[in-house]
N, C-alpha and C. Protein backbone atom coordinates (compact mmCIF):
# COMPACT_ATOMS: atom_id res chain seq x y z
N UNK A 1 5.38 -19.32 -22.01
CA UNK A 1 4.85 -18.95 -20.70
C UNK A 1 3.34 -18.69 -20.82
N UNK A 2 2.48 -19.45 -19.90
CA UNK A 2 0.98 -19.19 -19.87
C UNK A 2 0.75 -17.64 -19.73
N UNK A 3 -0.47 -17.29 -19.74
CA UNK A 3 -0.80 -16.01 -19.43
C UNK A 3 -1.11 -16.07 -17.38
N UNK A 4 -1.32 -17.23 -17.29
CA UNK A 4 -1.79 -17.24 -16.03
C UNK A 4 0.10 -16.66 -15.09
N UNK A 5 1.00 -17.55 -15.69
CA UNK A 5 2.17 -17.30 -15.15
C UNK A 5 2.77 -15.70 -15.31
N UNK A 6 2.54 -15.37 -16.46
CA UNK A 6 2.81 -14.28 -16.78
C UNK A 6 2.27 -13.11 -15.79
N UNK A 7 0.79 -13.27 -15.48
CA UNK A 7 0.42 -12.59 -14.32
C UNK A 7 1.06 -12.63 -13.14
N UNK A 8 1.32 -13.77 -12.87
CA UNK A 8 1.80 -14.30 -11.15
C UNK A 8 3.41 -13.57 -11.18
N UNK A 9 3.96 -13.61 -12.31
CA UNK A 9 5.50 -12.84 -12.24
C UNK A 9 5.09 -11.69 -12.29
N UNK A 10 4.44 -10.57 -12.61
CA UNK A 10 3.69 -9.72 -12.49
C UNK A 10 3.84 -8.92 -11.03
N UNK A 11 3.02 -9.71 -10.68
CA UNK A 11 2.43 -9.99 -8.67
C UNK A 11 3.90 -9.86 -8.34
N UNK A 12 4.55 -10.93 -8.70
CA UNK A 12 5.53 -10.52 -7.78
C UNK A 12 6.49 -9.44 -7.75
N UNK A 13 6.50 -9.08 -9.05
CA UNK A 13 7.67 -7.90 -9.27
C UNK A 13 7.05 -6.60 -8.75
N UNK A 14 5.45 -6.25 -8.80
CA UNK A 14 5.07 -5.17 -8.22
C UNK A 14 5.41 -5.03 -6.47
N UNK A 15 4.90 -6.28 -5.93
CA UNK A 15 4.96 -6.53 -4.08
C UNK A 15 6.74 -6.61 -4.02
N UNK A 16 7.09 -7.29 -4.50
CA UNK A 16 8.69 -7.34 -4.37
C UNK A 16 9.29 -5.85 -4.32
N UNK A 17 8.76 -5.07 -5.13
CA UNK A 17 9.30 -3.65 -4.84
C UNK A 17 8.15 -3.03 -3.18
N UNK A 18 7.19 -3.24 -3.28
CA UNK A 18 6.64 -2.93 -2.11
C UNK A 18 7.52 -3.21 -0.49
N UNK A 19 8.00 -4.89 -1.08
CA UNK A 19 8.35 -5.63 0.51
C UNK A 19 9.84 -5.12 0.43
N UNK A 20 10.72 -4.61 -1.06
CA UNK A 20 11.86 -4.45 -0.59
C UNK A 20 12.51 -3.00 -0.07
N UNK A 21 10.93 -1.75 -0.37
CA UNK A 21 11.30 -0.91 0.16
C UNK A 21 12.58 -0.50 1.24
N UNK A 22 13.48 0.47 1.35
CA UNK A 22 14.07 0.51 2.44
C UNK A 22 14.23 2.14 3.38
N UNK A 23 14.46 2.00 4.06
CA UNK A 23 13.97 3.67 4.96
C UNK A 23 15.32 4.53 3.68
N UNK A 24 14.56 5.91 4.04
CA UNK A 24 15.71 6.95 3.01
C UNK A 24 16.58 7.38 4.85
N UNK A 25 17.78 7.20 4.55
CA UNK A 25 18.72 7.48 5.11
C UNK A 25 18.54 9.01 5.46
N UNK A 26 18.91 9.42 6.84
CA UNK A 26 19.20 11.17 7.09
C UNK A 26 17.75 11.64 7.31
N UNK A 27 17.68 12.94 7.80
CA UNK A 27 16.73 13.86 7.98
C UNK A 27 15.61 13.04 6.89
N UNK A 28 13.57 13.42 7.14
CA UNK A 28 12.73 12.89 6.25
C UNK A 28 12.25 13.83 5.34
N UNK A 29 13.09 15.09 5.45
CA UNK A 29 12.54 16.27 4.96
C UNK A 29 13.74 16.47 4.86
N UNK A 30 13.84 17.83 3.77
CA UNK A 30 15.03 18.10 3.14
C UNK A 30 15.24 19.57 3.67
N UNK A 31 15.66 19.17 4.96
CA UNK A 31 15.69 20.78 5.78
C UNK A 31 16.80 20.51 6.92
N UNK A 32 17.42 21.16 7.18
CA UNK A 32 18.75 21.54 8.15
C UNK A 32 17.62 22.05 9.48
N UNK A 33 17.55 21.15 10.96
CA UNK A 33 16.96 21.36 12.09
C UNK A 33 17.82 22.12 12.90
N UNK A 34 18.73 22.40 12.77
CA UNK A 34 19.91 23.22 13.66
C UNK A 34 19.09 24.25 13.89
N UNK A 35 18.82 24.11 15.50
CA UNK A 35 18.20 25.97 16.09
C UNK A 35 18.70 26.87 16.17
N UNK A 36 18.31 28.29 16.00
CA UNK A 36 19.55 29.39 16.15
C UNK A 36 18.78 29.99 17.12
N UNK A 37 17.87 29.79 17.76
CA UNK A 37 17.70 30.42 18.90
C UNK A 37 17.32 29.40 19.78
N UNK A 38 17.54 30.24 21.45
CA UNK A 38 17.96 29.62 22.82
C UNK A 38 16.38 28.65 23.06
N UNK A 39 16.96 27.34 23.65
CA UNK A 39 15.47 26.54 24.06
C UNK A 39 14.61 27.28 24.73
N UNK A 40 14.72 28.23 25.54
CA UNK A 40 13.69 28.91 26.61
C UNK A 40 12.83 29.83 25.30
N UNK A 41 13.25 30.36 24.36
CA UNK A 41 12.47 30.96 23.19
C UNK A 41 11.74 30.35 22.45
N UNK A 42 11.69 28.97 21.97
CA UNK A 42 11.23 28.12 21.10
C UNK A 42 9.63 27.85 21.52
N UNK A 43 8.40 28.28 20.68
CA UNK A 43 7.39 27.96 21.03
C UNK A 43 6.97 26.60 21.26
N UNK A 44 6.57 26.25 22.85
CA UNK A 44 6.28 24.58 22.72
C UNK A 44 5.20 23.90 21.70
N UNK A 45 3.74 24.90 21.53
CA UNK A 45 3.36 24.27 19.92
C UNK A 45 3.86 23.64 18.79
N UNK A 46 5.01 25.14 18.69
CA UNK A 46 5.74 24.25 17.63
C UNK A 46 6.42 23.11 17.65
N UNK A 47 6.78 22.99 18.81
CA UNK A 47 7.57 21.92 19.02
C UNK A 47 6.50 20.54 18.74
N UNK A 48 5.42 20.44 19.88
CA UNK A 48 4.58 19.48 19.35
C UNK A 48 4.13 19.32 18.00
N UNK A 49 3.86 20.30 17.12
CA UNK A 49 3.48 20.41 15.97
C UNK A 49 5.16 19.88 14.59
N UNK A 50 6.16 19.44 15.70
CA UNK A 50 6.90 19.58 14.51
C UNK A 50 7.46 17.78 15.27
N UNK A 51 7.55 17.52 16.48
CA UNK A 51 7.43 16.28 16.75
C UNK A 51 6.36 15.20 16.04
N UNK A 52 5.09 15.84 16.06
CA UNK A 52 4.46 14.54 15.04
C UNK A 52 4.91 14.70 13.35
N UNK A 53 4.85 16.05 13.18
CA UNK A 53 5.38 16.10 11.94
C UNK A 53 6.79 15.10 11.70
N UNK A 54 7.40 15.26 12.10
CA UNK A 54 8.98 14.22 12.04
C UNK A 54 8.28 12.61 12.05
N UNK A 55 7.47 12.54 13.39
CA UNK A 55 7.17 11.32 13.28
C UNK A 55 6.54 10.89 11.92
N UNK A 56 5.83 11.72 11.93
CA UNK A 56 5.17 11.08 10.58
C UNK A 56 5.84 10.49 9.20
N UNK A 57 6.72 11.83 9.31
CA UNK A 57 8.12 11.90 8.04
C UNK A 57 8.53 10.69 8.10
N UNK A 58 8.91 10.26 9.26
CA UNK A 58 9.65 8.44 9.66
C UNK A 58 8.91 7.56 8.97
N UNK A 59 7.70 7.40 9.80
CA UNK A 59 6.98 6.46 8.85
C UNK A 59 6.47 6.18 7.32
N UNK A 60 6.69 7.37 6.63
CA UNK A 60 6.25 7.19 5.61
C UNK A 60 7.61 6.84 4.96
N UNK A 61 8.63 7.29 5.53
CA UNK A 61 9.68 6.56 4.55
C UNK A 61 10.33 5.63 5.23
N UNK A 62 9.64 4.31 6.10
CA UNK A 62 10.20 3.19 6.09
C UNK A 62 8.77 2.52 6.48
N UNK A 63 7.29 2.77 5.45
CA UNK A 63 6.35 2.55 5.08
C UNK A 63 6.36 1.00 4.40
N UNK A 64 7.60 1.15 3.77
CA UNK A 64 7.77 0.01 3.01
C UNK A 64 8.89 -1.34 3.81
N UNK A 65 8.82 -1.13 4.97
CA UNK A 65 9.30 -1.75 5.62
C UNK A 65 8.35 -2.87 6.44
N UNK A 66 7.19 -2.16 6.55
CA UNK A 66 6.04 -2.42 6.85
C UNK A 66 5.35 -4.06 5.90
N UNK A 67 5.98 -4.24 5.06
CA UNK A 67 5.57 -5.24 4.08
C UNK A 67 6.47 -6.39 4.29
N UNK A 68 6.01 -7.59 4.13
CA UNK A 68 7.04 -8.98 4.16
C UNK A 68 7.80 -8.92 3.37
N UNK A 69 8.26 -9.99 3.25
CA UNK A 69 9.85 -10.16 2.36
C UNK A 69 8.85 -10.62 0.92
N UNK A 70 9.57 -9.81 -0.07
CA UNK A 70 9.11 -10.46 -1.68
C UNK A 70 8.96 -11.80 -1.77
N UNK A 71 7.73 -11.96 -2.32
CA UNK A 71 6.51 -13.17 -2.92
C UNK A 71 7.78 -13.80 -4.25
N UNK A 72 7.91 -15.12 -3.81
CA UNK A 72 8.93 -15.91 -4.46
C UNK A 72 8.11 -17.52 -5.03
N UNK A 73 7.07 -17.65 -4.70
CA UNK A 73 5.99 -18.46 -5.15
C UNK A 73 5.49 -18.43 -6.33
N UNK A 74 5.55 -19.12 -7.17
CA UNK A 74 4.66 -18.96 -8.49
C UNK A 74 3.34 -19.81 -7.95
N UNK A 75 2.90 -20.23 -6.79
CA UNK A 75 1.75 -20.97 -6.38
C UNK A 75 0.45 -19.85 -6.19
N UNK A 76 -0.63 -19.86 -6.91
CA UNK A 76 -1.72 -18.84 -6.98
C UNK A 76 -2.13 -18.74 -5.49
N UNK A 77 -2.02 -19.77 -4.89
CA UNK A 77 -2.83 -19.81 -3.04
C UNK A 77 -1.93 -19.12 -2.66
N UNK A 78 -0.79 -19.21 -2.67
CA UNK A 78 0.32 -18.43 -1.64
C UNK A 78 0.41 -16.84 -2.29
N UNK A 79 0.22 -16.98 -3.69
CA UNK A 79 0.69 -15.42 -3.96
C UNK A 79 -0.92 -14.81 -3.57
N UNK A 80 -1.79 -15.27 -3.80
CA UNK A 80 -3.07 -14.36 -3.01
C UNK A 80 -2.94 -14.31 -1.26
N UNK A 81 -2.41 -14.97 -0.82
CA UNK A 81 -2.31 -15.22 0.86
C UNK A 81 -1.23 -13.39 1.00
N UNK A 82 0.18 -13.77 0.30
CA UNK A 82 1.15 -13.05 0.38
C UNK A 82 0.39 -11.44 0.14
N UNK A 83 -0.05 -11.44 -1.03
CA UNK A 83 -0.25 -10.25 -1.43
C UNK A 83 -1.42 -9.40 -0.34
N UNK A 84 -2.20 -10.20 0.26
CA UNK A 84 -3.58 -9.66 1.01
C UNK A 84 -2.62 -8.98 2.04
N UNK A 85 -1.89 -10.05 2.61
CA UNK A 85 -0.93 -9.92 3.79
C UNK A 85 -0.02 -8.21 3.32
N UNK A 86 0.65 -8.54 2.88
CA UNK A 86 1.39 -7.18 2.35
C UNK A 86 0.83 -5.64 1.98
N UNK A 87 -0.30 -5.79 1.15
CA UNK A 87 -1.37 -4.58 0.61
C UNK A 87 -2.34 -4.08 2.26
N UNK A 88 -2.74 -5.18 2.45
CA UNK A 88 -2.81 -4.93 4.51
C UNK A 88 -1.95 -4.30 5.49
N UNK A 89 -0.90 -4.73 4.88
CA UNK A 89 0.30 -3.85 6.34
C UNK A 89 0.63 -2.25 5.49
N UNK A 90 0.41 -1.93 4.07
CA UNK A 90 0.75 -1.17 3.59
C UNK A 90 -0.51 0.23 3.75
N UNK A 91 -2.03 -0.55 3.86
CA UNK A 91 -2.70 0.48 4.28
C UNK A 91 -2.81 0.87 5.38
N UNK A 92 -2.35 -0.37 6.16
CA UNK A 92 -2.55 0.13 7.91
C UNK A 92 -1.57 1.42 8.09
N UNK A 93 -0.09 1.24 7.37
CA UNK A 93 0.84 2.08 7.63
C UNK A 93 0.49 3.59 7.06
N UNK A 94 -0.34 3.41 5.73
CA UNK A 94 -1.01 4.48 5.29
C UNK A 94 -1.94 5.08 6.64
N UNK A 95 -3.04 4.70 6.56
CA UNK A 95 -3.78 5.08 7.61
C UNK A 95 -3.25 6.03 8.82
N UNK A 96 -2.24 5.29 9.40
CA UNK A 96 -1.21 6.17 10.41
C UNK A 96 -0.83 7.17 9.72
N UNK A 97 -0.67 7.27 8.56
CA UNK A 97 0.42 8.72 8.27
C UNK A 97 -0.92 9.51 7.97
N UNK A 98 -1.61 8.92 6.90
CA UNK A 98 -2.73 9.99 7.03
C UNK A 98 -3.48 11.11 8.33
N UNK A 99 -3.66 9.94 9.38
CA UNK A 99 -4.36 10.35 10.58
C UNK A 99 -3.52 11.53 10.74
N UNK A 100 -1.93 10.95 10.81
CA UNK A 100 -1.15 12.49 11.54
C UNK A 100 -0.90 13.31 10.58
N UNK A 101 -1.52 13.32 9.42
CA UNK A 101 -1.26 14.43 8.39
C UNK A 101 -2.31 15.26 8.57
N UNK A 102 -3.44 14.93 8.67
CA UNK A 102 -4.86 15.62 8.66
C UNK A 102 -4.41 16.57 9.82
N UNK A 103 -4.24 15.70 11.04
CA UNK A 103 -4.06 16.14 12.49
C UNK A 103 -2.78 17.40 12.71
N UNK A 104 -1.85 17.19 11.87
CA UNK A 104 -0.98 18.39 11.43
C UNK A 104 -1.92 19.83 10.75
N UNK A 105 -2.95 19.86 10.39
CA UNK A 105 -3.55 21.04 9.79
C UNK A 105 -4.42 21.54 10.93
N UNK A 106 -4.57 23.02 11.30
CA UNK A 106 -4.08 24.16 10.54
C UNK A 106 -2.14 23.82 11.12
N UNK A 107 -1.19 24.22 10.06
CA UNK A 107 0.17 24.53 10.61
C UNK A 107 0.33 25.65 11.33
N UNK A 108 1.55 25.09 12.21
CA UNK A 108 1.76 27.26 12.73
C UNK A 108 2.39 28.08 11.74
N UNK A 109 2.37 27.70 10.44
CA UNK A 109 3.05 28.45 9.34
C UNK A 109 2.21 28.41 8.37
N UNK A 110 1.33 29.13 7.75
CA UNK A 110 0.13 28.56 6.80
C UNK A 110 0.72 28.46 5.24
N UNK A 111 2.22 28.42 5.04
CA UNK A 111 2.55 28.22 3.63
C UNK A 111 2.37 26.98 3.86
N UNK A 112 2.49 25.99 5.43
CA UNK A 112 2.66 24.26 4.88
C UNK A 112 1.46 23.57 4.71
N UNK A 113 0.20 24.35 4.91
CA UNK A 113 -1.27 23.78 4.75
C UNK A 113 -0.82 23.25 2.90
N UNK A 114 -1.08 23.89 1.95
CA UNK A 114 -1.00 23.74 0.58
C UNK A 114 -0.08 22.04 0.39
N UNK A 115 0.89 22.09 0.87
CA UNK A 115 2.02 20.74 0.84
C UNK A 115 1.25 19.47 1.72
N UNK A 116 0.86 19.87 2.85
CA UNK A 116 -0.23 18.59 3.66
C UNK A 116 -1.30 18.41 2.59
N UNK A 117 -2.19 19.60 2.16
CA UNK A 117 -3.33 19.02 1.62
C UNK A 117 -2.83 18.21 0.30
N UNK A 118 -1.87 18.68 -0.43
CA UNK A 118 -1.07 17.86 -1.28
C UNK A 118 -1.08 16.24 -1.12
N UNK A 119 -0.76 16.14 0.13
CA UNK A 119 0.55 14.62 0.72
C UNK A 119 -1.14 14.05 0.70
N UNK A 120 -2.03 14.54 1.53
CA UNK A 120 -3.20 13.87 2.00
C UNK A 120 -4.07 13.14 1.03
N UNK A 121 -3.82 14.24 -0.14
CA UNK A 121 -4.77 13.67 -1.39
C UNK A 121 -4.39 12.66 -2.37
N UNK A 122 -3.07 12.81 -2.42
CA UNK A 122 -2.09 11.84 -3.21
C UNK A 122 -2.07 10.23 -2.21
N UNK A 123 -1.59 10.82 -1.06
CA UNK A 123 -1.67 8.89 -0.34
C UNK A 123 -3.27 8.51 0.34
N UNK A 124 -4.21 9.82 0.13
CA UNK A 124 -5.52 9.35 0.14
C UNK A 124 -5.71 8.36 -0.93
N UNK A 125 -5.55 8.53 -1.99
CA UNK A 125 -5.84 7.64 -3.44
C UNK A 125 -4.90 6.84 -3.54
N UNK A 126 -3.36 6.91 -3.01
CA UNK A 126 -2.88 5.34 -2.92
C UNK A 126 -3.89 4.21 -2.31
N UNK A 127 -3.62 4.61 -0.87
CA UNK A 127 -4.37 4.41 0.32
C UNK A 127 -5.45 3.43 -0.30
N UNK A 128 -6.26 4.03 -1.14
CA UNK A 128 -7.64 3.55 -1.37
C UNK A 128 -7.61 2.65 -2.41
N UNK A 129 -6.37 2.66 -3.91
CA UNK A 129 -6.14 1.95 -4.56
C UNK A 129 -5.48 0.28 -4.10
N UNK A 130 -5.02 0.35 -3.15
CA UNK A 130 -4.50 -0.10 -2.36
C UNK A 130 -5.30 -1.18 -1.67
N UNK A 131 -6.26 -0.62 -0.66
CA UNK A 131 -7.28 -0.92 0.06
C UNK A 131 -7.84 -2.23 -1.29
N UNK A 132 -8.53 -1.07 -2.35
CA UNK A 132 -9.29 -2.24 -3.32
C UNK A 132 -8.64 -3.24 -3.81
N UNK A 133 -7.42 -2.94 -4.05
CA UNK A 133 -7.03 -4.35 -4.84
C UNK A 133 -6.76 -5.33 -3.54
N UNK A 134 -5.84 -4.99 -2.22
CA UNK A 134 -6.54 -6.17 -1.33
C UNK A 134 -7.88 -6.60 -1.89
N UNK A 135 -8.98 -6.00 -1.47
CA UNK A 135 -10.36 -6.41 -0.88
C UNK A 135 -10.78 -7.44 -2.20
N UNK A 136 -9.96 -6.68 -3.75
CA UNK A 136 -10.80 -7.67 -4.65
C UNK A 136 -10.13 -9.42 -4.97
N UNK A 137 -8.65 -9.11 -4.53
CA UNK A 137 -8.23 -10.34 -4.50
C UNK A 137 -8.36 -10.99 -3.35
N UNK A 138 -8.76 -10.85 -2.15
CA UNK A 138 -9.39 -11.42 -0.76
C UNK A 138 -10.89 -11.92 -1.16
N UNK A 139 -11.34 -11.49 -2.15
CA UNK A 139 -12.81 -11.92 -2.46
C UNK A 139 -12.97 -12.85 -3.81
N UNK A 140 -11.85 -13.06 -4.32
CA UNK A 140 -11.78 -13.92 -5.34
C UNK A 140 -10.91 -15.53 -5.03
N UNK A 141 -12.28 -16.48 -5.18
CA UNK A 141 -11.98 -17.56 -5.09
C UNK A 141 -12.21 -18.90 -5.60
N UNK A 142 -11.53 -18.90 -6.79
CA UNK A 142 -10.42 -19.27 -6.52
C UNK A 142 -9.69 -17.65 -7.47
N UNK A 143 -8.71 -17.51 -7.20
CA UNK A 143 -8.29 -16.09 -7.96
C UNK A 143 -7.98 -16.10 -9.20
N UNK A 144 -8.43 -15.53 -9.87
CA UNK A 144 -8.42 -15.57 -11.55
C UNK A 144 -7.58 -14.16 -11.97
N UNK A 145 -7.11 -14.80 -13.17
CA UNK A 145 -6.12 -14.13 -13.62
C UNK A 145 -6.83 -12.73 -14.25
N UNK A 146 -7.75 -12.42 -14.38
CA UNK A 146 -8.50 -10.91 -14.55
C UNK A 146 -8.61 -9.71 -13.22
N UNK A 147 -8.77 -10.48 -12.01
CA UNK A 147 -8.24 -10.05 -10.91
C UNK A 147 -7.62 -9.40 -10.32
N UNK A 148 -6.24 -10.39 -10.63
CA UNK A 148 -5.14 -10.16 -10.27
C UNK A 148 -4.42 -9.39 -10.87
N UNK A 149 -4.83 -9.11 -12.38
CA UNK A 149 -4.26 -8.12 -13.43
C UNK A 149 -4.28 -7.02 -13.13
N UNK A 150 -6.08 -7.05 -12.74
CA UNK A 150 -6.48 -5.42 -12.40
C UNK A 150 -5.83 -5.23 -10.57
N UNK A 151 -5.85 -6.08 -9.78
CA UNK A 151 -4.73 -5.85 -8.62
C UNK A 151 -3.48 -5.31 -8.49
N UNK A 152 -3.09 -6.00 -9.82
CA UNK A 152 -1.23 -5.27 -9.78
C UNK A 152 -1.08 -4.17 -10.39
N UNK A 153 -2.39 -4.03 -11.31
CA UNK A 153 -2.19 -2.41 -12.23
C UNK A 153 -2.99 -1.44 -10.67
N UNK A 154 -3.44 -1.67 -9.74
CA UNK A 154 -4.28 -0.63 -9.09
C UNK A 154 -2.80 -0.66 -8.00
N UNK A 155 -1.93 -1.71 -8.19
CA UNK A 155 -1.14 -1.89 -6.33
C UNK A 155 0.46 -1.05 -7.56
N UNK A 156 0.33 -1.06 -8.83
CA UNK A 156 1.38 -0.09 -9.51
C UNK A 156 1.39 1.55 -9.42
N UNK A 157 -0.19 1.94 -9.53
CA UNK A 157 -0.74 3.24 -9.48
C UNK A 157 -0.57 3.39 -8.17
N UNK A 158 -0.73 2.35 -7.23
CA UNK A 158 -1.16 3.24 -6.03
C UNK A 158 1.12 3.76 -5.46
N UNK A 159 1.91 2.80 -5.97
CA UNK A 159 3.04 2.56 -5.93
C UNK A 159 3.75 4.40 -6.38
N UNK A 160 3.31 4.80 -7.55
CA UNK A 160 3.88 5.53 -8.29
C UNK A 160 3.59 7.02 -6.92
N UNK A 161 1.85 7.02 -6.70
CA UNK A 161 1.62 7.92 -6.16
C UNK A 161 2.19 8.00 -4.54
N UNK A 162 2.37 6.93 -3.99
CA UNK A 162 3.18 6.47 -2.41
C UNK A 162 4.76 7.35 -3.22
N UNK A 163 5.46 7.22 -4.23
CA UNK A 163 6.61 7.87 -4.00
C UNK A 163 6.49 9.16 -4.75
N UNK A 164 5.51 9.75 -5.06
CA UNK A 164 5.89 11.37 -5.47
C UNK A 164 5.34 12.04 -3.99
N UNK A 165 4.99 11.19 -3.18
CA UNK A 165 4.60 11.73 -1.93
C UNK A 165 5.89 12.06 -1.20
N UNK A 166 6.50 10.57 -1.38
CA UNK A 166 8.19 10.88 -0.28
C UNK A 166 9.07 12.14 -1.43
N UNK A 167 9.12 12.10 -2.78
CA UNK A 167 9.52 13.32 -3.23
C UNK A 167 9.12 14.66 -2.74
N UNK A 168 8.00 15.15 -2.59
CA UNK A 168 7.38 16.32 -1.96
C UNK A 168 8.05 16.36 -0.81
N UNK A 169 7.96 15.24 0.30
CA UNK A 169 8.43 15.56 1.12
C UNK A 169 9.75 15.49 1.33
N UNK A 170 10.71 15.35 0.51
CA UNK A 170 12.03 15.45 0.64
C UNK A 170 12.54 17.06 0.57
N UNK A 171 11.15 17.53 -0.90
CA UNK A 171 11.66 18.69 -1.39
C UNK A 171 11.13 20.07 -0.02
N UNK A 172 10.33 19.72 0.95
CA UNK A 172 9.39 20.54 1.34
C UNK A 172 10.66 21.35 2.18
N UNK A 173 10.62 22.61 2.16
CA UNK A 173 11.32 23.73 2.89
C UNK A 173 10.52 24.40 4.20
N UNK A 174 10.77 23.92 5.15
CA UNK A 174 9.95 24.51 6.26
C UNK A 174 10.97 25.93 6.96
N UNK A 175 9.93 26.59 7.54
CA UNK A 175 10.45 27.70 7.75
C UNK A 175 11.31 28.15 9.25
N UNK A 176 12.11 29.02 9.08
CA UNK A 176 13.04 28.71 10.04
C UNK A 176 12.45 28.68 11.80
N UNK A 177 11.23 29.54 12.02
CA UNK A 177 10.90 28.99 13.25
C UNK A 177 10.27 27.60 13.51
N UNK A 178 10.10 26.37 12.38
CA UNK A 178 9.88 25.21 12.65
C UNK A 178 10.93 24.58 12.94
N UNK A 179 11.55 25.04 11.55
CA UNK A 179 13.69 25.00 12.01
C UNK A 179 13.85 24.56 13.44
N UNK A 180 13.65 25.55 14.39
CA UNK A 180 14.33 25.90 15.20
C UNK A 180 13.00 25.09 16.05
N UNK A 181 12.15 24.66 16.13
CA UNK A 181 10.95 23.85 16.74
C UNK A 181 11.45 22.50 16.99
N UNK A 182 11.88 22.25 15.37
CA UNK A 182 12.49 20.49 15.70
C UNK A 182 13.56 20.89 15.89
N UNK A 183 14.57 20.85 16.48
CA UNK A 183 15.70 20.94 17.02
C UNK A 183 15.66 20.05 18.49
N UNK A 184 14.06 20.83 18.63
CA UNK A 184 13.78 20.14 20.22
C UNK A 184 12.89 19.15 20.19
N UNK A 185 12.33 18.90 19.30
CA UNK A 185 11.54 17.31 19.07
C UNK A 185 12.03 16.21 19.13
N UNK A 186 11.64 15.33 19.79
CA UNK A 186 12.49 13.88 19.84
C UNK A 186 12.55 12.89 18.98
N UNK A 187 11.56 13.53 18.18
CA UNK A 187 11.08 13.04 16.81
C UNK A 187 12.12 13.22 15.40
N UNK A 188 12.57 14.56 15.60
CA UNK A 188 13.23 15.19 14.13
C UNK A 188 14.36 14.33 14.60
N UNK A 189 14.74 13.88 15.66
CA UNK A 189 16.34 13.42 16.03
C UNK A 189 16.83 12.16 15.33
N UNK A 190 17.96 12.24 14.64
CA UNK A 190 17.73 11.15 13.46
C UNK A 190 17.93 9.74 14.57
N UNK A 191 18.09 9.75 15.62
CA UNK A 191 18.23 8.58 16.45
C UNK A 191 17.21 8.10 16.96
N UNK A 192 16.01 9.20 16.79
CA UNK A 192 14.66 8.67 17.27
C UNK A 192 13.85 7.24 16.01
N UNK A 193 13.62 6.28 16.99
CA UNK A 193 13.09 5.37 15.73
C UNK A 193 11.73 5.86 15.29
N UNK A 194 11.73 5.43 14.34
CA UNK A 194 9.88 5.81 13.69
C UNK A 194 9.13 5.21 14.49
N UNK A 195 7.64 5.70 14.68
CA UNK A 195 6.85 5.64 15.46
C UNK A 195 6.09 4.26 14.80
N UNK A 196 5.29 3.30 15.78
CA UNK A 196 4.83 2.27 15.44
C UNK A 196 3.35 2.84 14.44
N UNK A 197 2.55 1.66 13.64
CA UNK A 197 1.33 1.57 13.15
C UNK A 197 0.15 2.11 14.38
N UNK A 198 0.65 1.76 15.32
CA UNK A 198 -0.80 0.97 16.14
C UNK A 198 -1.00 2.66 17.13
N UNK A 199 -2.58 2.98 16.57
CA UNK A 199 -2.72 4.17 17.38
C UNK A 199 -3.67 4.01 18.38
């Protein structure tokens, strides 16, 4: 096997896990929404504040849904076409979660500031690893296998840090008057679909 091929199987096994992402089943947070107190009590802040929060939760875990179907081409034109295409829908989807992560701070609970600034800084540097290896294989032409090396090692890093993000947020414990916030969000409702890219 060339080294050139060796790269291109590479490419694909990294995006192939990107495009085959699939949403995590159940609640996006690892918290029981059941309210124990009456709707007329429930602060409507919170409620807004826990509706984008949910939304957000959605999108980041069917983020990877956001990507085409796995790169099955060993052709260098198509796997640079594929990959721009894919690393593109993956920052746009970034971008959205970011916006409503920032936009979530200050919380009405200030233990969850520490866990946002967390999520923000971790899929900030996907986000951006991400971003570059698009931009450097969109600028290489014809695409060379030094490239594309350093593409799949920046679109692996940025991979690792996209899922200790959905870990955090599986593990995150919100407190029971958010509890009781999403209960009434249309967002936390596992029937609500995730919210689109486009803001």
């Amino acid at each position: 096997m060339s080294r050139v091929q060796a790269v291109l199987l590479g490419c694909v096994a990294v995006v192939a896990v990107a495009g085959c992402a699939k949403p995590t089943t159940g609640s996006p947070v690892a918290v029981s929404l059941t309210s124990t107190t009456s709707a007329g009590k429930v602060d409507q802040g919170s409620v807004t504040w826990m509706n984008r929060f949910c939304g957000m939760a959605k999108l980041l875990v069917t983020a990877g849904d956001t990507a085409q179907a796995p790169i099955t081409s060993s052709d260098p034109a198509v796997i640079k076409r594929q990959f721009v295409e894919t690393t593109g829908r993956l920052t746009g989807v970034l971008d959205a979660v970011l916006s409503d992560l920032r936009a979530l701070r200050p919380a009405p609970a200030p233990e969850i500031d520490p866990v946002l600034g967390e999520l923000i800084d971790n899929l900030s540097e996907a986000r951006d690893a991400i971003a570059t290896a698009k931009s450097d294989v969109e600028a290489s032409e014809p695409i060379t296998v030094d490239v594309l090396t350093a593409a799949v090692d920046r679109l692996s890093t940025a991979m690792r840090g996209f899922n200790s993000a959905l870990k955090t947020m599986k593990a995150l414990e919100l407190p029971e008057e958010l509890k009781d916030a999403g209960a009434s969000a249309r967002n936390c409702s596992d029937s609500a679909p995730a919210p689109t890219t486009t803001r």
